[in-house]
N, C-alpha and C. Protein backbone atom coordinates (compact mmCIF):
# COMPACT_ATOMS: atom_id res chain seq x y z
N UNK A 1 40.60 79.89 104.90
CA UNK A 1 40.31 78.49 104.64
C UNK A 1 41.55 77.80 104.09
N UNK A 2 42.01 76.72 104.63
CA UNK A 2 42.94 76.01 104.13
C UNK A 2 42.45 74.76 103.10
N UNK A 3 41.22 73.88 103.48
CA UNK A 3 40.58 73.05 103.16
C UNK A 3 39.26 73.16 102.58
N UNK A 4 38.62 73.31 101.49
CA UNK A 4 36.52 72.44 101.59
C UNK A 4 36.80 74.43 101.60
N UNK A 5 34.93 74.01 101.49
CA UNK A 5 34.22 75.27 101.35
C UNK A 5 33.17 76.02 102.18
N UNK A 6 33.15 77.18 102.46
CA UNK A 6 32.16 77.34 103.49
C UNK A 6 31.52 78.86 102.90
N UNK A 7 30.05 78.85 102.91
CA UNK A 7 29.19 79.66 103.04
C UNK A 7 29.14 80.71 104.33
N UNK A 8 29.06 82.22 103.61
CA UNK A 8 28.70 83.01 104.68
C UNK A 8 27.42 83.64 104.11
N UNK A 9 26.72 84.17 105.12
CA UNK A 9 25.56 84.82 105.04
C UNK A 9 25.39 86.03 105.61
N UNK A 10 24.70 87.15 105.61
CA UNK A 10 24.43 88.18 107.36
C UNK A 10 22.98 88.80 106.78
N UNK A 11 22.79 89.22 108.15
CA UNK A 11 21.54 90.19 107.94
C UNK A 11 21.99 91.75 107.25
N UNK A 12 23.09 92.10 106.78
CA UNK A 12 23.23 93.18 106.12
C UNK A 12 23.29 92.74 104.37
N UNK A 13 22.84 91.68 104.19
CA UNK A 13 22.52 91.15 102.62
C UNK A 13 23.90 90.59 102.01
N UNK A 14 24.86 90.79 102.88
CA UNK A 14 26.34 90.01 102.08
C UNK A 14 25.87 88.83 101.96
N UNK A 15 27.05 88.29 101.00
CA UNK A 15 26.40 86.66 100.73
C UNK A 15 28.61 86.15 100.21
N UNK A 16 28.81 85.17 100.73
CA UNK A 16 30.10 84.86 99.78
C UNK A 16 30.59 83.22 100.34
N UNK A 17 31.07 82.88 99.46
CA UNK A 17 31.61 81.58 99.44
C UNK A 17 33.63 81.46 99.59
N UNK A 18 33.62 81.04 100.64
CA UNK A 18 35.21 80.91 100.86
C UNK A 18 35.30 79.16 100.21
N UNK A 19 36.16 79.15 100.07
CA UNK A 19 36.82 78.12 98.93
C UNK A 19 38.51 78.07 99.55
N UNK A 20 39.21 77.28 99.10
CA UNK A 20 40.54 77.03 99.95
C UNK A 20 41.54 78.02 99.38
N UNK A 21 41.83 78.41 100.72
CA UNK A 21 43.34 80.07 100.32
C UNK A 21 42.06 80.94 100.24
N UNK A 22 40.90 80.98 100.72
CA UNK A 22 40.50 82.39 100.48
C UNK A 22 40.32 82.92 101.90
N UNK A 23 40.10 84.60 102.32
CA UNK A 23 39.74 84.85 103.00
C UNK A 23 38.51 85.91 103.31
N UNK A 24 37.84 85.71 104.64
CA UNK A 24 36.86 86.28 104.81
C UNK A 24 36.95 87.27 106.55
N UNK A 25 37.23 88.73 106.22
CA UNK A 25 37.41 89.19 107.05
C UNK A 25 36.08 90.03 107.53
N UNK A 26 35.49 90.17 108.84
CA UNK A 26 34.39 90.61 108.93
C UNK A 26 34.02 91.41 110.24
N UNK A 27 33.70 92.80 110.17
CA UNK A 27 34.18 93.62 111.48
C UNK A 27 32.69 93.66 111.87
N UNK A 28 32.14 93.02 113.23
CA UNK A 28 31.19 92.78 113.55
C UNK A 28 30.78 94.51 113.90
N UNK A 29 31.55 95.56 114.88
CA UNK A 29 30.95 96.44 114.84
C UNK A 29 29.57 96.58 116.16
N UNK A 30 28.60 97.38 115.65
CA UNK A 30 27.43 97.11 116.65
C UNK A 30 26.61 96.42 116.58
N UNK A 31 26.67 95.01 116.06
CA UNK A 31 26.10 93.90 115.37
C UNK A 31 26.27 93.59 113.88
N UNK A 32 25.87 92.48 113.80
CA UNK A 32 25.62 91.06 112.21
C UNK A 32 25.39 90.11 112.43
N UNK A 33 24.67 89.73 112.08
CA UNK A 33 23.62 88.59 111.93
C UNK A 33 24.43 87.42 111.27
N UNK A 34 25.41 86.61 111.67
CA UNK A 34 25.60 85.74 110.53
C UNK A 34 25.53 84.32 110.70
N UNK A 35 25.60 83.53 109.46
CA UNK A 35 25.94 82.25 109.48
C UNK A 35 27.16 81.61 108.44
N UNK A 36 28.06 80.63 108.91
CA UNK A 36 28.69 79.99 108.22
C UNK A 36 28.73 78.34 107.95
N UNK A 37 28.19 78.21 106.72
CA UNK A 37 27.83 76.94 106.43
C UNK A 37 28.85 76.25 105.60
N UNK A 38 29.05 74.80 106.22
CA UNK A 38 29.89 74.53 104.90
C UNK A 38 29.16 73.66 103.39
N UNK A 39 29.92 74.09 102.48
CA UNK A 39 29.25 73.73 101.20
C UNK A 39 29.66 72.90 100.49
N UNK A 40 30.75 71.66 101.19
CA UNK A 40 31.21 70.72 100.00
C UNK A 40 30.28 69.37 100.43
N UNK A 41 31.14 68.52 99.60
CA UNK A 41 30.18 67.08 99.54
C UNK A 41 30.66 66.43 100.23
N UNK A 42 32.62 66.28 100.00
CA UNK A 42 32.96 65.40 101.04
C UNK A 42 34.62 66.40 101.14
N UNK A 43 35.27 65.13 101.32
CA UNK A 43 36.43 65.48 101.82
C UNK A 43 36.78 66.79 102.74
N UNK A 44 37.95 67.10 103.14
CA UNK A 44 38.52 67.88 104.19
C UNK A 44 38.07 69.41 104.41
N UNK A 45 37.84 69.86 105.67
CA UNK A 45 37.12 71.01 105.73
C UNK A 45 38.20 71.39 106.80
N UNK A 46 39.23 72.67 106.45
CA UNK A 46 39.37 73.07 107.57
C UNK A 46 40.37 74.90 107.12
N UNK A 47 39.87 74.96 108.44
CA UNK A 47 40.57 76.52 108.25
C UNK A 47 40.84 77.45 109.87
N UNK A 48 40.51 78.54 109.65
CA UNK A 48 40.90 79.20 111.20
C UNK A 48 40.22 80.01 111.15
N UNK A 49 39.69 80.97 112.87
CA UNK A 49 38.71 81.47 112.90
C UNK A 49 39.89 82.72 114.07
N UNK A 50 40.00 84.02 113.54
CA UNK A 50 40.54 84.61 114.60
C UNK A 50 39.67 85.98 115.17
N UNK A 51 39.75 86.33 115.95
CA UNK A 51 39.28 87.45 116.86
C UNK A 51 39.56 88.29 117.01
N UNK A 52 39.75 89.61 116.50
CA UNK A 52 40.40 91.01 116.52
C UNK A 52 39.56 91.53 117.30
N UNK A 53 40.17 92.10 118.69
CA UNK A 53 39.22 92.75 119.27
C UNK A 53 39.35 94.39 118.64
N UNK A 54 38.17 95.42 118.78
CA UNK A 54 37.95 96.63 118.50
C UNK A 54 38.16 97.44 119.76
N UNK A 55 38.83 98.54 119.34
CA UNK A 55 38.94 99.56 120.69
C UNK A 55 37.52 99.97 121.16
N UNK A 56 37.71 100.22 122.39
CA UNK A 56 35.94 100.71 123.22
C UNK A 56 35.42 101.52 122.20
N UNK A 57 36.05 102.81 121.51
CA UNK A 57 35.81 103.68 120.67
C UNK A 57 34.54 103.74 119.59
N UNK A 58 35.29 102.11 119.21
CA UNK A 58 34.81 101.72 118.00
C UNK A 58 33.89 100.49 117.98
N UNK A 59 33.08 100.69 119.09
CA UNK A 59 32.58 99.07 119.42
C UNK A 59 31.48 99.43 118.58
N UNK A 60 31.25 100.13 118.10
CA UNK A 60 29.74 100.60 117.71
C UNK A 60 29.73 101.17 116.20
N UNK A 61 31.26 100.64 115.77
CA UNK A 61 31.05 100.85 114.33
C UNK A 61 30.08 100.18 113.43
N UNK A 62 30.02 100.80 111.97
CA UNK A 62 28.58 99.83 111.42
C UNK A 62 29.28 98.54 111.39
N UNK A 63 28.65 97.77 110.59
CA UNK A 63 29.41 96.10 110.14
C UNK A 63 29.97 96.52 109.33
N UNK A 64 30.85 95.31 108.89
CA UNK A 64 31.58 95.36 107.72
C UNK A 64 32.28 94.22 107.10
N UNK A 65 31.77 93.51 106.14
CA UNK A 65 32.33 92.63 105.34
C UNK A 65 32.88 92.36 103.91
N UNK A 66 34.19 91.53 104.23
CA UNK A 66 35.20 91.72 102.85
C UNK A 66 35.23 90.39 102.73
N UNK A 67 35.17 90.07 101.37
CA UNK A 67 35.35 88.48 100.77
C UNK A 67 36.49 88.98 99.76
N UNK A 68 37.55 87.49 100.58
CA UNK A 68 38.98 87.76 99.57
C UNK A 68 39.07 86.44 99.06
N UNK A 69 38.88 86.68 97.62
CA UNK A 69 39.40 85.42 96.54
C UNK A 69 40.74 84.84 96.99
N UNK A 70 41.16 83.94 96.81
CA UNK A 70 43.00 83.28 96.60
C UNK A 70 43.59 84.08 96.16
N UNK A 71 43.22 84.65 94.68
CA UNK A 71 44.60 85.19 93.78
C UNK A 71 44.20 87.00 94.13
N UNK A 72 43.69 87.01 95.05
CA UNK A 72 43.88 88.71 95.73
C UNK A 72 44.56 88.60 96.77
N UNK A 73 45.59 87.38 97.37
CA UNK A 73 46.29 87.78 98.28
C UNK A 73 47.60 87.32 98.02
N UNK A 74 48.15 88.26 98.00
CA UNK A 74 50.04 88.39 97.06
C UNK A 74 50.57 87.27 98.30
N UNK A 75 51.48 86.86 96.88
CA UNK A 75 52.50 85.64 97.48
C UNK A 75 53.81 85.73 97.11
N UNK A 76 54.45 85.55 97.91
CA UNK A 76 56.00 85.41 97.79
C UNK A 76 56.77 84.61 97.90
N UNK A 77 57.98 84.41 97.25
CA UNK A 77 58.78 83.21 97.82
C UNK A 77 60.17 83.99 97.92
N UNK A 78 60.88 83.59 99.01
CA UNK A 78 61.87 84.73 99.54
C UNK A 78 62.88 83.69 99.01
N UNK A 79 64.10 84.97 99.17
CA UNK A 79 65.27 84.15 98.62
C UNK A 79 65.84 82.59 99.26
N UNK A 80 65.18 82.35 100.29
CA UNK A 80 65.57 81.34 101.41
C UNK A 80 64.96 80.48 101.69
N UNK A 81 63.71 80.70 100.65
CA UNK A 81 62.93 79.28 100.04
C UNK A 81 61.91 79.34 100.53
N UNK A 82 61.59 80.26 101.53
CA UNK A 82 60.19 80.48 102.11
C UNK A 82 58.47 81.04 101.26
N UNK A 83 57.77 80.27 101.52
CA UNK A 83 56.43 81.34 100.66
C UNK A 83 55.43 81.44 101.69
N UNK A 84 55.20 82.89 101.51
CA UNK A 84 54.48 83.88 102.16
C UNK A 84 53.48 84.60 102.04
N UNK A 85 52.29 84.24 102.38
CA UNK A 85 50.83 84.57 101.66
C UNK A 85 50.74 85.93 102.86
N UNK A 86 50.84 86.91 102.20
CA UNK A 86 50.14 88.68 103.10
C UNK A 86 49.05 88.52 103.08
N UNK A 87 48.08 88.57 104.58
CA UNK A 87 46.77 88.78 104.69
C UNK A 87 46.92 89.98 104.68
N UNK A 88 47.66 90.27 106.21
CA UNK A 88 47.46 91.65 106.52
C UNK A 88 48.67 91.87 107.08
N UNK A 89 48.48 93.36 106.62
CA UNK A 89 50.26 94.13 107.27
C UNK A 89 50.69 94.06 105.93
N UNK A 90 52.35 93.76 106.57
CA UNK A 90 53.55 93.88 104.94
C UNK A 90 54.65 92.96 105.13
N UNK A 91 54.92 92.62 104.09
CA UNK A 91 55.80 91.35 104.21
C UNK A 91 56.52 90.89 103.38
N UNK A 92 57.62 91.38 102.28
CA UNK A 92 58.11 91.19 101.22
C UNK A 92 57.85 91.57 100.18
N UNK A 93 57.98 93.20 100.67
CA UNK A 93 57.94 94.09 99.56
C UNK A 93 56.27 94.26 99.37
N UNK A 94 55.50 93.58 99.54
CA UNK A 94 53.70 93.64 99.60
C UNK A 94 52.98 93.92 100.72
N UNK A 95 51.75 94.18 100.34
CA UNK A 95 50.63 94.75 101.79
C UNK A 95 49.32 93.88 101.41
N UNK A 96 49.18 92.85 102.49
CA UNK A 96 47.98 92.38 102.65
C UNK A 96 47.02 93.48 101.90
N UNK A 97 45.62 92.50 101.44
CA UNK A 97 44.27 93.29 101.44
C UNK A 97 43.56 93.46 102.33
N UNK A 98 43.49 93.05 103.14
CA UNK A 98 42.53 93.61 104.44
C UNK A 98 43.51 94.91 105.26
N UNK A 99 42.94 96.19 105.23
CA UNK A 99 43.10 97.60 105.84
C UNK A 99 42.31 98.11 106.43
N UNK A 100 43.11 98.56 107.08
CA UNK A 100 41.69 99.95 107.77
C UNK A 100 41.61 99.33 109.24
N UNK A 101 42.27 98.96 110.04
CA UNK A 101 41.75 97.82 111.18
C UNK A 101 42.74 98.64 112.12
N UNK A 102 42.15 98.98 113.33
CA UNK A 102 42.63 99.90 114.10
C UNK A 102 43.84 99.31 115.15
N UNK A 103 43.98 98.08 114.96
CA UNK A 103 45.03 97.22 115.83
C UNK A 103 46.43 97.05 114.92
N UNK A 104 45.97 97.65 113.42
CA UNK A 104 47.45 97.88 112.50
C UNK A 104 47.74 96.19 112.50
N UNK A 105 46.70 95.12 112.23
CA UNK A 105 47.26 93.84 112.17
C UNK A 105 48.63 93.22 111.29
N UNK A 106 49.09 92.17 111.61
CA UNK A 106 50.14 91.72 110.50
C UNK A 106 49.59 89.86 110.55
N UNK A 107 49.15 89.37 109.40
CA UNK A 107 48.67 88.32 109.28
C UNK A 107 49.07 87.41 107.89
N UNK A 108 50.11 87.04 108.07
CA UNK A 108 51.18 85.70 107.13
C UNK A 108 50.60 84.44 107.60
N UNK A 109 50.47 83.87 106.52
CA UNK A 109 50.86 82.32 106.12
C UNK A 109 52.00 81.72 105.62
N UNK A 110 52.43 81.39 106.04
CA UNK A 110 54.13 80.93 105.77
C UNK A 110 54.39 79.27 105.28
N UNK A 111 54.87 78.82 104.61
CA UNK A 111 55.45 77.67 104.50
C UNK A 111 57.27 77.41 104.02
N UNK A 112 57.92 77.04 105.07
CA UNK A 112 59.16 76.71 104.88
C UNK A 112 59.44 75.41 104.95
N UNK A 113 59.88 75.21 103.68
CA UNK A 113 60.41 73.73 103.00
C UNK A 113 61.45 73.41 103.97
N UNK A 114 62.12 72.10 104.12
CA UNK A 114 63.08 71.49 104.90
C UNK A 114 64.42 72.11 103.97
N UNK A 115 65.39 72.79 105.01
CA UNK A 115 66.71 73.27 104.56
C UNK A 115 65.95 75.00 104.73
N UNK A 116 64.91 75.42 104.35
CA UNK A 116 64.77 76.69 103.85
C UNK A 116 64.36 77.34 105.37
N UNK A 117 64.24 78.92 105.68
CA UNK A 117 64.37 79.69 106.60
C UNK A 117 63.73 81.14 106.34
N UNK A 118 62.93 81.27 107.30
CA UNK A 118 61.98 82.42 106.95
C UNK A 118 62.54 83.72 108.24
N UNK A 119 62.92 84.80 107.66
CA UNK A 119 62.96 86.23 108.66
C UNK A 119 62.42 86.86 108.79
N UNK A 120 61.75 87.83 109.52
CA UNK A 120 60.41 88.60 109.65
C UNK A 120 60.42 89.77 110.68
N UNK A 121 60.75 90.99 110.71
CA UNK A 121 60.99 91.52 111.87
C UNK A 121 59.17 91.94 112.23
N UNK A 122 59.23 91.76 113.93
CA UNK A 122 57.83 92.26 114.34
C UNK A 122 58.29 93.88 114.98
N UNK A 123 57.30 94.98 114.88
CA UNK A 123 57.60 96.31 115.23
C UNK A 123 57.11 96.08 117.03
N UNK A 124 58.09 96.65 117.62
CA UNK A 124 58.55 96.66 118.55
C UNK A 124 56.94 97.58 119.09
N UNK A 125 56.51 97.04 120.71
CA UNK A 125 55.36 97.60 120.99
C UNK A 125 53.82 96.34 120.30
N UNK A 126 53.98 95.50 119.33
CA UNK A 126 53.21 94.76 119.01
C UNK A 126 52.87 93.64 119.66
N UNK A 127 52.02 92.69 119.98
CA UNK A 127 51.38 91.12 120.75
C UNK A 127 51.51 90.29 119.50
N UNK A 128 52.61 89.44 119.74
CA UNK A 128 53.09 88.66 118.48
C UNK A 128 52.94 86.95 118.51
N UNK A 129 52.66 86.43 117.77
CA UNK A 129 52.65 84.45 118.11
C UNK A 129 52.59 84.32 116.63
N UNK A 130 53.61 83.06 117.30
CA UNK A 130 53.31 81.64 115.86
C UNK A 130 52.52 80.65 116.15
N UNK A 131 51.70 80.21 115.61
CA UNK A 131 50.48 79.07 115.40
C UNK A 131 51.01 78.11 114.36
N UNK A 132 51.67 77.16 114.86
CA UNK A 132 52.01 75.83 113.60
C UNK A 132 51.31 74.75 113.81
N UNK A 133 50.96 74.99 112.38
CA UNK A 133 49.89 73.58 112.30
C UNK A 133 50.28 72.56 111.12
N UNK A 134 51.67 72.68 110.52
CA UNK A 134 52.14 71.85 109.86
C UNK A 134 53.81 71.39 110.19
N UNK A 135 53.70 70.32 110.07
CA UNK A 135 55.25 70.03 110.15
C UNK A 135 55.79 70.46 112.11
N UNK A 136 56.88 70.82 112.16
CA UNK A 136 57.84 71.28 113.25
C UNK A 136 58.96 72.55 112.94
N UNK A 137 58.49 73.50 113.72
CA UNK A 137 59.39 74.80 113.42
C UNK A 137 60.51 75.43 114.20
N UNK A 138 61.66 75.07 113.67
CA UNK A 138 62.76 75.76 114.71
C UNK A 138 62.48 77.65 114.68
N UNK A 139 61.84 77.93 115.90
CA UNK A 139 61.83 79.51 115.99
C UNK A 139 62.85 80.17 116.89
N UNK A 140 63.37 80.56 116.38
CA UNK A 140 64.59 81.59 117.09
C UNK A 140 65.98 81.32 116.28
N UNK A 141 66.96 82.73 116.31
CA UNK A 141 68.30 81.89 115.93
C UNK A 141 68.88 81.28 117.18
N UNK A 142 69.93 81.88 117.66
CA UNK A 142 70.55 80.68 118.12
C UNK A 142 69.80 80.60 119.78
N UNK A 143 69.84 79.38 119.93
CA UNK A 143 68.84 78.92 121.10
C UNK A 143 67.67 78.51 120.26
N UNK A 144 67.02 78.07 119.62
CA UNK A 144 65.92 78.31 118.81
C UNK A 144 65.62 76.91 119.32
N UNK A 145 63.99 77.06 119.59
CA UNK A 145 62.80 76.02 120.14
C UNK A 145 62.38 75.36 119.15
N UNK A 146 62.12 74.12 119.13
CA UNK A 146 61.34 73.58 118.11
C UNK A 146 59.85 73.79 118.61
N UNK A 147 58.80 73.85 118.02
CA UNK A 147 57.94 73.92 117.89
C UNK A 147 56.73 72.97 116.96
N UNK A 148 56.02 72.17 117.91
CA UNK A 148 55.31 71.09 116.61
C UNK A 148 54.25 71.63 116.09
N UNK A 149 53.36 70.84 115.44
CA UNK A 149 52.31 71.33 114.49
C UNK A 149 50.64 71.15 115.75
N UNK A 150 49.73 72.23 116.20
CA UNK A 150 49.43 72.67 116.93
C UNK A 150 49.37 73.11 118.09
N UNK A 151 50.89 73.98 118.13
CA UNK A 151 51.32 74.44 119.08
C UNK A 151 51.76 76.36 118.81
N UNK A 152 51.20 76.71 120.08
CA UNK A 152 51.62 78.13 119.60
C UNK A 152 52.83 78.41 120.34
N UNK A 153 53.36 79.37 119.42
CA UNK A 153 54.86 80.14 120.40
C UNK A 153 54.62 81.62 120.28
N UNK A 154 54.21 82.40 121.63
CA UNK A 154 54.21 83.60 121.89
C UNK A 154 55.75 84.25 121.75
N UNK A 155 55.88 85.60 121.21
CA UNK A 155 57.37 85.48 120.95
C UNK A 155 57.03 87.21 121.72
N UNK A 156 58.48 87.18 121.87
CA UNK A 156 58.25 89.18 122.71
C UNK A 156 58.69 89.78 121.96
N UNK A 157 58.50 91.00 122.80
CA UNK A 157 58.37 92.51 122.25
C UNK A 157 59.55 92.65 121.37
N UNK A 158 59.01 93.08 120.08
CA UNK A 158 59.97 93.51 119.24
C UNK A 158 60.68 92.79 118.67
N UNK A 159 60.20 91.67 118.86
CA UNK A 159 61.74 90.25 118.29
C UNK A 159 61.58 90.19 116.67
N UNK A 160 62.42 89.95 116.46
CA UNK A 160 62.35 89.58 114.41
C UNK A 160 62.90 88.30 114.57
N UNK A 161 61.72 87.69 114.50
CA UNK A 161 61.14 85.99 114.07
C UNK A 161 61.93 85.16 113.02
N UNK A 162 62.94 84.38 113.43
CA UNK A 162 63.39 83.75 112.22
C UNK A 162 62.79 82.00 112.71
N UNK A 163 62.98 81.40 111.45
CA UNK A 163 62.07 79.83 111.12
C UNK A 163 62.73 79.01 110.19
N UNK A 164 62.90 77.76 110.87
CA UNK A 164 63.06 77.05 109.76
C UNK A 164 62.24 76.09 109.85
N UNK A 165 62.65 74.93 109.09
CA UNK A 165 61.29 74.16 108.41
C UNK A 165 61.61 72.34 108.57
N UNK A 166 61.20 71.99 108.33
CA UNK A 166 60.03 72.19 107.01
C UNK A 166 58.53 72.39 108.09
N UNK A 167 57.68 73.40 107.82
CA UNK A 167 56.85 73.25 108.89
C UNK A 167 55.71 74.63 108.00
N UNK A 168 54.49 74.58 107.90
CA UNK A 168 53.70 75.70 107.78
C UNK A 168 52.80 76.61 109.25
N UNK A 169 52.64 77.94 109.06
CA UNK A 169 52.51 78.28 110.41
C UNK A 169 52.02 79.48 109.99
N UNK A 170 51.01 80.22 110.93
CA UNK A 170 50.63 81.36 110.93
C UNK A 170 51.40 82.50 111.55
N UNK A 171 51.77 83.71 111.04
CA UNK A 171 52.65 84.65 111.75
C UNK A 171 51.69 85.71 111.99
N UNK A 172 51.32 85.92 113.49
CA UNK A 172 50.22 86.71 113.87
C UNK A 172 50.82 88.10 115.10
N UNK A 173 50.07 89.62 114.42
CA UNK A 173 50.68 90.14 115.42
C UNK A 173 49.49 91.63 115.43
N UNK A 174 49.76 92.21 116.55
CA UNK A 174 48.73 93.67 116.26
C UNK A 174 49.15 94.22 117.25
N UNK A 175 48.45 95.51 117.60
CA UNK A 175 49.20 96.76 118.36
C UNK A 175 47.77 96.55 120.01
N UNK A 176 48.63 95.82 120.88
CA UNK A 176 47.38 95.94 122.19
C UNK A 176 46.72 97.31 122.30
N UNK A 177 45.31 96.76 123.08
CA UNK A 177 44.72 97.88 122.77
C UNK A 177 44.59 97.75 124.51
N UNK A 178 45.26 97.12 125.68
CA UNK A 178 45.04 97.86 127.00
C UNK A 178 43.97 98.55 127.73
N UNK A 179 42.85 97.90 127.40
CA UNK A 179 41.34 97.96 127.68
C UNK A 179 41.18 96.70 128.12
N UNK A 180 39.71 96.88 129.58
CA UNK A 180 39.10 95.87 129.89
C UNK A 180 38.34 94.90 128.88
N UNK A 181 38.28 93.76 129.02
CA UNK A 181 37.91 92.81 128.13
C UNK A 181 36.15 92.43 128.75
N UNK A 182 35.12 92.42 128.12
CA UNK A 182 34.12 91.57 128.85
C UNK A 182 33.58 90.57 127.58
N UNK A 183 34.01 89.49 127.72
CA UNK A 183 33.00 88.55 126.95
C UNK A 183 31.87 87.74 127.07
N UNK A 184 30.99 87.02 126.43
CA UNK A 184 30.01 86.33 126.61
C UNK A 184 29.33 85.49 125.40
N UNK A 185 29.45 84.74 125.03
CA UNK A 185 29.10 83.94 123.89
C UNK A 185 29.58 84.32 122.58
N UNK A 186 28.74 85.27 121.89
CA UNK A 186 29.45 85.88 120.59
C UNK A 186 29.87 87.15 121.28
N UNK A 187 29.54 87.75 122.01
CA UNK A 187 29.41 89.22 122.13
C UNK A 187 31.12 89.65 122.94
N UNK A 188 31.66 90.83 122.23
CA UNK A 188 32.52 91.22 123.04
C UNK A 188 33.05 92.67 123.16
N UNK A 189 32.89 92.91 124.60
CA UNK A 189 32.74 94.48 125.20
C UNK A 189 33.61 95.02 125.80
N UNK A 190 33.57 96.38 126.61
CA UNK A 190 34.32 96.50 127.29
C UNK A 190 34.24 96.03 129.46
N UNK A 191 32.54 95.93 129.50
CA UNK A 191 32.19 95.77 130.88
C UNK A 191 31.28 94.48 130.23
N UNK A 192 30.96 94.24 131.70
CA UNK A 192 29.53 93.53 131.86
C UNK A 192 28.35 93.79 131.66
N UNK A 193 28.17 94.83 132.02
CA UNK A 193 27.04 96.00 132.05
C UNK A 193 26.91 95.90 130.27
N UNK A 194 27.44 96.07 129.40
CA UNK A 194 27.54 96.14 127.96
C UNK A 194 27.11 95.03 127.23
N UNK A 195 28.03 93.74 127.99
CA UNK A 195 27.15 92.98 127.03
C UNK A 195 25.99 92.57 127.82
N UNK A 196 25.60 92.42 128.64
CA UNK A 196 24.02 91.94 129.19
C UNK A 196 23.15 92.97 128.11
N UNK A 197 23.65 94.56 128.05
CA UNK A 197 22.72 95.02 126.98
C UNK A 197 23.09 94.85 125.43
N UNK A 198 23.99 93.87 125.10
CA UNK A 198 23.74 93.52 123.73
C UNK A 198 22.86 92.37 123.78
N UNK A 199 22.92 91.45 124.75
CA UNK A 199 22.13 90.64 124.69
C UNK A 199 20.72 90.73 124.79
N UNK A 200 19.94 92.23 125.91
CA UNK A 200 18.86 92.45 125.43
C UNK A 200 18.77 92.87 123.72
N UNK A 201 19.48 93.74 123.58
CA UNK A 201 19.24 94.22 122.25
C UNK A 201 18.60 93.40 120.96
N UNK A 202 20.03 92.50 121.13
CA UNK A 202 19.78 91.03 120.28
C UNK A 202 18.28 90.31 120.56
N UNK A 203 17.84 90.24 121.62
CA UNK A 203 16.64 89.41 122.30
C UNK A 203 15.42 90.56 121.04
N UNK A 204 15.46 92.03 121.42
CA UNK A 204 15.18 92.91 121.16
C UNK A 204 14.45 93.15 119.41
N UNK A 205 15.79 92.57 118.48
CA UNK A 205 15.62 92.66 117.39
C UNK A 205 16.59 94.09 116.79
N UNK A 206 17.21 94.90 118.12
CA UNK A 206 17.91 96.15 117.43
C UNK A 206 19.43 95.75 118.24
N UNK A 207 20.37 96.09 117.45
CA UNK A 207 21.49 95.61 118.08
C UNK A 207 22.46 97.21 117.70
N UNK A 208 21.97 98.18 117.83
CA UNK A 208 22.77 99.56 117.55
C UNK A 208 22.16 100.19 118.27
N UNK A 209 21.24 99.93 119.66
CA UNK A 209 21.11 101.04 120.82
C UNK A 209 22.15 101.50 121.91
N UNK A 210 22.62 100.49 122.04
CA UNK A 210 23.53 100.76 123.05
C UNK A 210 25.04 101.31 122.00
N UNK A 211 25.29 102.79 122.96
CA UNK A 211 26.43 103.38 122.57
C UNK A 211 27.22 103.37 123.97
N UNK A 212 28.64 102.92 124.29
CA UNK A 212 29.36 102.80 125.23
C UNK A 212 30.32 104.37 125.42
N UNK A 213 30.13 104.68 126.53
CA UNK A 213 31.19 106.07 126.27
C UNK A 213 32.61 105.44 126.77
């Protein structure tokens, strides 16, 4: 959440309130029931919603939900004027709180002031992008693209990401997982065949029958 407040709920009895700078990471697994409501009165509501897909393996893990306060996610300000909120991964000497995620994510919030410059190497073999949604970001050294504020820049294999500013932006990256994709509303599988039977399931009331080999 960047902005305002939002309510989560699920059918596994979690309950938590995101509030601005917090995060809420949540491994759907072989179902969860949820809802997200927002809870302020007025002013600005906004934040981001991302999608980690799970290997076929693991489509059928239980659920799993983590509510992260603000001041549980380490911040930095690098010598070059940059500050750097670790979701996930490592990033100046710190390790995000969200672990255990089989795609080995790396998930920064970045803000670089005008004059200041952010470096970041991505591990070579990773699916890497910047998402700027503040300001305009020169990405690359020399040759370097500007980039405006809701625009993404896919960057390749192995590159170490440098930025300048003044501009805030998400630094997003994880290890492909090279599996068929099947989606359908919330649901996401490896075939077709899979989710038509989550969707009975769901219809059903049991959403942990179907095991995918």
């Amino acid at each position: 959440m960047v902005a305002g407040t939002m309510e989560h709920r699920d059918d596994s009895g979690n309950r938590g309130l995101l509030t601005a700078g917090s995060v809420q990471w949540m491994t759907a697994g072989r179902g969860i029931i949820h809802s997200e409501m927002p809870r302020q009165v007025d002013g600005l509501m906004w934040g981001f919603q991302l999608w980690v897909n799970l290997p076929a393996k693991d489509k059928m893990t239980p659920p799993r939900y983590q509510d992260i306060p603000p001041d549980a996610i380490p911040e930095r300000t690098t010598a070059a004027g940059a500050r750097v909120r670790v979701v996930a991964g490592e990033a100046e000497g710190v390790t995000g709180p969200v672990k255990g995620i089989a795609t080995s994510p790396l998930y920064l919030d970045v803000t670089v002031p005008a004059g200041g410059r952010f470096d970041q190497p991505v591990a070579a073999g990773m699916t890497a992008a910047c998402y700027v949604f503040e300001g305009t970001a020169s990405i690359g050294g020399e040759g370097a693209r500007a980039v405006p504020a809701g625009s993404l820049a896919v960057l390749g294999d192995g590159d170490s990401v440098t930025v300048s500013g003044p501009a805030r932006f998400l630094l997003l990256a994880a290890r492909p997982l090279r599996e068929p994709i099947a989606r359908y509303g919330p649901f996401v599988m490896t075939t077709r065949d899979e989710v038509a039977q989550a969707f009975r399931d769901y219809q059903s009331g049991t959403l942990t029958r179907y095991n995918p080999q």
